[in-house]
Protein backbone atom coordinates (compact mmCIF):
# COMPACT_ATOMS: atom_id res chain seq x y z
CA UNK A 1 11.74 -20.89 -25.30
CA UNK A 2 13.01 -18.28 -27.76
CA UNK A 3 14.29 -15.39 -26.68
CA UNK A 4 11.21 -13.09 -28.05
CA UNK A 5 8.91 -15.68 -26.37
CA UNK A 6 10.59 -15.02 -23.07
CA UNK A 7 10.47 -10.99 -23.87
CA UNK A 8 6.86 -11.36 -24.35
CA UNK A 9 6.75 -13.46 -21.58
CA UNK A 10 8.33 -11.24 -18.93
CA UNK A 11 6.13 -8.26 -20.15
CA UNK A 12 2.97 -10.36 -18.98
CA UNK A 13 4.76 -10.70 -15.41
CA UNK A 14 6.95 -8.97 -13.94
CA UNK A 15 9.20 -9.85 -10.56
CA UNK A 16 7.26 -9.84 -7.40
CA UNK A 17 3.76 -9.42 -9.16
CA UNK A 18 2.51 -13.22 -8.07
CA UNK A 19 2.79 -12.51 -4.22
CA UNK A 20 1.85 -9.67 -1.52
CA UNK A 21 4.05 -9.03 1.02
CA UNK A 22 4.13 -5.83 3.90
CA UNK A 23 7.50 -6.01 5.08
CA UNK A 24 10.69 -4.10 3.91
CA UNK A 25 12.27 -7.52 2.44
CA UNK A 26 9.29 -7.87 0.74
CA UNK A 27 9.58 -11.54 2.16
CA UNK A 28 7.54 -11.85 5.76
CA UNK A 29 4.22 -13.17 6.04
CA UNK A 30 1.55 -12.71 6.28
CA UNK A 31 0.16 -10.86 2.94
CA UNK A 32 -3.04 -9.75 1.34
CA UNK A 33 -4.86 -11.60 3.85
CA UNK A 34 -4.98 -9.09 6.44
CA UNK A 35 -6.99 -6.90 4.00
CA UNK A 36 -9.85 -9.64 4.53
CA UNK A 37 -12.57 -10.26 2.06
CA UNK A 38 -12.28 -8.07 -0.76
CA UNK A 39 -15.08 -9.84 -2.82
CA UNK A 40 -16.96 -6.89 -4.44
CA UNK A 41 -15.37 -4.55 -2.83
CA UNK A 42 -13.71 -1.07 -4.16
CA UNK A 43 -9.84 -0.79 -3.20
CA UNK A 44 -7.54 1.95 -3.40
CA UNK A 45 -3.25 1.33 -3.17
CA UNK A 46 -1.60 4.69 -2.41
CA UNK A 47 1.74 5.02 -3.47
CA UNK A 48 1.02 1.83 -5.89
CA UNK A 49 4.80 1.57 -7.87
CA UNK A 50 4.72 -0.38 -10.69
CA UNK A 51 1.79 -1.82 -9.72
CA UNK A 52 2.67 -5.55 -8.80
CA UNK A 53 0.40 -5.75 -5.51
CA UNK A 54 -2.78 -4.26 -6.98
CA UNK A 55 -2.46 -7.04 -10.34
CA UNK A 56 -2.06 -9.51 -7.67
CA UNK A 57 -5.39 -8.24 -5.63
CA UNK A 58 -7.14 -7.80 -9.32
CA UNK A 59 -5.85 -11.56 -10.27
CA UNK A 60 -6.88 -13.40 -6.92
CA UNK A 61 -8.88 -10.81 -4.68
CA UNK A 62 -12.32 -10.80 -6.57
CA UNK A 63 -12.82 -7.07 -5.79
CA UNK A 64 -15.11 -4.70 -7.37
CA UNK A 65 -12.32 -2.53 -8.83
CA UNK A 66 -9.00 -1.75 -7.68
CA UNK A 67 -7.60 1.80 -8.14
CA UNK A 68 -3.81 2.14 -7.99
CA UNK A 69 -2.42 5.76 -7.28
CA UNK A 70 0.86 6.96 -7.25
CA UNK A 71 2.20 10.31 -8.25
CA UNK A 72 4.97 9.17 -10.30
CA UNK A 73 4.60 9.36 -13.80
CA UNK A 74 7.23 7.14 -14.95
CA UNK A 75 6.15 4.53 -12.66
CA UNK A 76 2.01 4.61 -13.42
CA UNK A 77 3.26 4.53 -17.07
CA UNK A 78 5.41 1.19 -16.52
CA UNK A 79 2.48 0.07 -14.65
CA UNK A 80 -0.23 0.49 -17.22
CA UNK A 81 2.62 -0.75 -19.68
CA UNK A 82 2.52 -4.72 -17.53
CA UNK A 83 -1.05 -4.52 -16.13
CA UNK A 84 -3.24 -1.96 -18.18
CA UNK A 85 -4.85 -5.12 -19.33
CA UNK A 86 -6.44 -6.42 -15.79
CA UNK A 87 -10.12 -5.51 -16.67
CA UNK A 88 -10.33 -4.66 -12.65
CA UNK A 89 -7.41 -2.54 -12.27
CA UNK A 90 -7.12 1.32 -12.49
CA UNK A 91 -3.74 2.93 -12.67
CA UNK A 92 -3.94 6.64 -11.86
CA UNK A 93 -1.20 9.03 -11.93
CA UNK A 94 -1.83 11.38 -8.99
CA UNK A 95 -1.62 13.01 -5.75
CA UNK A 96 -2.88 10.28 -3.06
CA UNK A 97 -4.60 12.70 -1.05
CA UNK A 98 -6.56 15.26 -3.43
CA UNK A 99 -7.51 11.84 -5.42
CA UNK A 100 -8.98 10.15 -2.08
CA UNK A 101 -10.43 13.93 -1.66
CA UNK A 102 -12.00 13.81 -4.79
CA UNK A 103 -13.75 10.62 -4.40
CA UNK A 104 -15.62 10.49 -1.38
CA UNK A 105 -16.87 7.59 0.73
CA UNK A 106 -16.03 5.87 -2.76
CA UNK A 107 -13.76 2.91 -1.13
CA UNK A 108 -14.09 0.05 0.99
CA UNK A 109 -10.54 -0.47 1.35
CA UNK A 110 -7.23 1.70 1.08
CA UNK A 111 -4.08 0.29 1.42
CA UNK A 112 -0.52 1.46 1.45
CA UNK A 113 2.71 -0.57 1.49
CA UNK A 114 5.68 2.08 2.20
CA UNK A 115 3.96 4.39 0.08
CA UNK A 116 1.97 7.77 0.50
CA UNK A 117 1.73 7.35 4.20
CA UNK A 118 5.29 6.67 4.37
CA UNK A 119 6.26 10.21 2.17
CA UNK A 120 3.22 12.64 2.82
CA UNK A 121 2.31 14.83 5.78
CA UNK A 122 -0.17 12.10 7.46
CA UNK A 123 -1.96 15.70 8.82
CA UNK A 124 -3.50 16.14 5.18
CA UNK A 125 -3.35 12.51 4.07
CA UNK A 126 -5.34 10.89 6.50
CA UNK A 127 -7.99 13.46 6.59
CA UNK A 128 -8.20 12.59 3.46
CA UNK A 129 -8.10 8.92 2.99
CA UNK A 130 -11.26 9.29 5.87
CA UNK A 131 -12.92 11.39 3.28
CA UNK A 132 -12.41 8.92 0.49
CA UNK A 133 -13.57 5.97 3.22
CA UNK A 134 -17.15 4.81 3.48
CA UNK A 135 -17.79 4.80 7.14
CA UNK A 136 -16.57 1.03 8.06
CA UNK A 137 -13.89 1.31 5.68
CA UNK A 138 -10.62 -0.32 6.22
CA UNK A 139 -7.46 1.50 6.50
CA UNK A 140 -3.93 -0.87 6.09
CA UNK A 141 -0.82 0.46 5.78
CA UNK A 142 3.01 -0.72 6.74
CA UNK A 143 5.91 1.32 7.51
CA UNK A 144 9.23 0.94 9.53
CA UNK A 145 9.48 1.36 13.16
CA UNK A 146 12.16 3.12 14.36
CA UNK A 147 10.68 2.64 17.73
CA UNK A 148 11.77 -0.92 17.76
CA UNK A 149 15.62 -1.75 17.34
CA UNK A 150 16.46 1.74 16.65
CA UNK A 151 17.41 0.86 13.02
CA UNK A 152 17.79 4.06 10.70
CA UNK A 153 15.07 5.07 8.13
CA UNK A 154 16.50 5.38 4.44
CA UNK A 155 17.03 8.63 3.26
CA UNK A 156 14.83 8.09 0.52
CA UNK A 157 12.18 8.34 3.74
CA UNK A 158 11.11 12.06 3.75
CA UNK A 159 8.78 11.97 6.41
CA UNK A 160 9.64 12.05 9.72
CA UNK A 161 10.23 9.12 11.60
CA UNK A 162 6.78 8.67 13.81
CA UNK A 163 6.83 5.25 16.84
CA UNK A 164 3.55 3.43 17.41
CA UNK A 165 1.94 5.82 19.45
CA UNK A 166 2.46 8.34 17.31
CA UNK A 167 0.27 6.28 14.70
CA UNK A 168 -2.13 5.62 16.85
CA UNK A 169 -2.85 9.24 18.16
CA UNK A 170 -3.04 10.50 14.37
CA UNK A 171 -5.24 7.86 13.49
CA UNK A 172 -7.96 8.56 16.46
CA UNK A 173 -7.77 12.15 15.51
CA UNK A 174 -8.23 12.01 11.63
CA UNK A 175 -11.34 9.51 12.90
CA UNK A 176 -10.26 5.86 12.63
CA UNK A 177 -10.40 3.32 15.39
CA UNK A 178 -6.92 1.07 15.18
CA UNK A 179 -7.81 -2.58 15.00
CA UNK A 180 -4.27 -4.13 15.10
CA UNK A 181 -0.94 -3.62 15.04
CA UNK A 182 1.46 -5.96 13.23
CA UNK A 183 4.96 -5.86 13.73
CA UNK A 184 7.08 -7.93 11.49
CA UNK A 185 10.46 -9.02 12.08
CA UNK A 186 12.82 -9.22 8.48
CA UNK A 187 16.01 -10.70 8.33
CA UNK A 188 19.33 -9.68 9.31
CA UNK A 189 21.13 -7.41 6.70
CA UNK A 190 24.18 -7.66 8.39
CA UNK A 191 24.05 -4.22 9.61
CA UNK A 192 20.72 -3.67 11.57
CA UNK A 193 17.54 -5.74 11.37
CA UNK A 194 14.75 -4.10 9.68
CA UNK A 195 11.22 -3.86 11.50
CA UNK A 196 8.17 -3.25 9.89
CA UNK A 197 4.89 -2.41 11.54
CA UNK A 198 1.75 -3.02 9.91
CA UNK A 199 -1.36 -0.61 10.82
CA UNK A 200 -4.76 -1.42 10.55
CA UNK A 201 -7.62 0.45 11.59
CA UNK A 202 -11.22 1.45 10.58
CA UNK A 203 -13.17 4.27 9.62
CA UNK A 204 -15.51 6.11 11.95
């Protein structure tokens, strides 16, 4: 392979763009599967990156439409740069929670992997992902649990750190009934393992 080949190549796929993972080591099962059936289905990613797990949902997932947010600029522009091309896929630079605002009852599923729910004030996000919701609507989103081996958050982590029940309680009050909770164990860093839990829950 020449060495413009493999250019052209790695701008078709990018590192981590053929799986979908919820854990911090990007590494855990299980993936996209606990998003169920998303055959025709509209699906938002808040805090979408680059945009490797919504190419991989567009590519294998069969959805309506997926709409990847994040509020990045840089980011949504590297994204539409490797996946502007997926005929399903909609990369939108914005504020997660006056875009869910904006479009309600409009999604089937919203999904966040250490993203908005993970930086924003979950008092005006999740009103606001309920708003974007149709009623029946599935909620998913991971972050780290400092409830379970203590580990410390990053600092890039803004929000403050909030345990299960903490989840939970937010979630029944901003009207979504939890269906699971998934806690995934990563590997040993050598310093502290890290834990990620994995929320799921429905829209009243």
């Amino acid at each position: 392979m020449t060495p413009a080949s493999s250019r052209s190549s790695a701008a078709g796929r990018r590192p981590g763009d053929d799986r979908f993972r919820w854990d911090w080591h990007r590494g855990t099962p299980p993936g996209a599967e606990l998003l169920g059936d998303l055959t025709d289905l509209v699906v938002a990613e808040l805090g979408s990156g680059a945009g490797h797990r919504a190419a991989h949902l567009a590519r294998t997932g069969q959805p309506a439409g997926i709409v990847a947010v994040d509020h990045d600029v840089h980011r949504t522009a590297d994204a539409r740069a490797h996946y502007g091309h997926l005929p399903l896929l909609r990369l939108v630079q914005a504020d997660a929670a006056v875009h869910m605002s904006g479009h309600p009852r409009g999604f089937d599923v919203v999904y966040s992997v250490f993203g908005a729910l993970d930086f924003a004030d979950p008092h005006l996000l999740l009103p606001a992902v309920a708003r974007g919701l149709r009623p029946g609507g599935l909620l998913a989103f991971s972050t780290l649990a400092p409830d379970l081996g203590h580990q410390p958050r990053p600092a890039a982590r803004r929000r403050p750190p909030q345990d299960t029940a903490a989840w939970h309680q937010l979630l029944d009050r901003h009207g979504f009934d939890v269906m699971a909770t998934d806690t995934l164990q990563g590997p040993d860093d050598h310093t502290r393992p890290r834990i990620t839990n994995v929320y799921r829950a429905v829209r009243r």
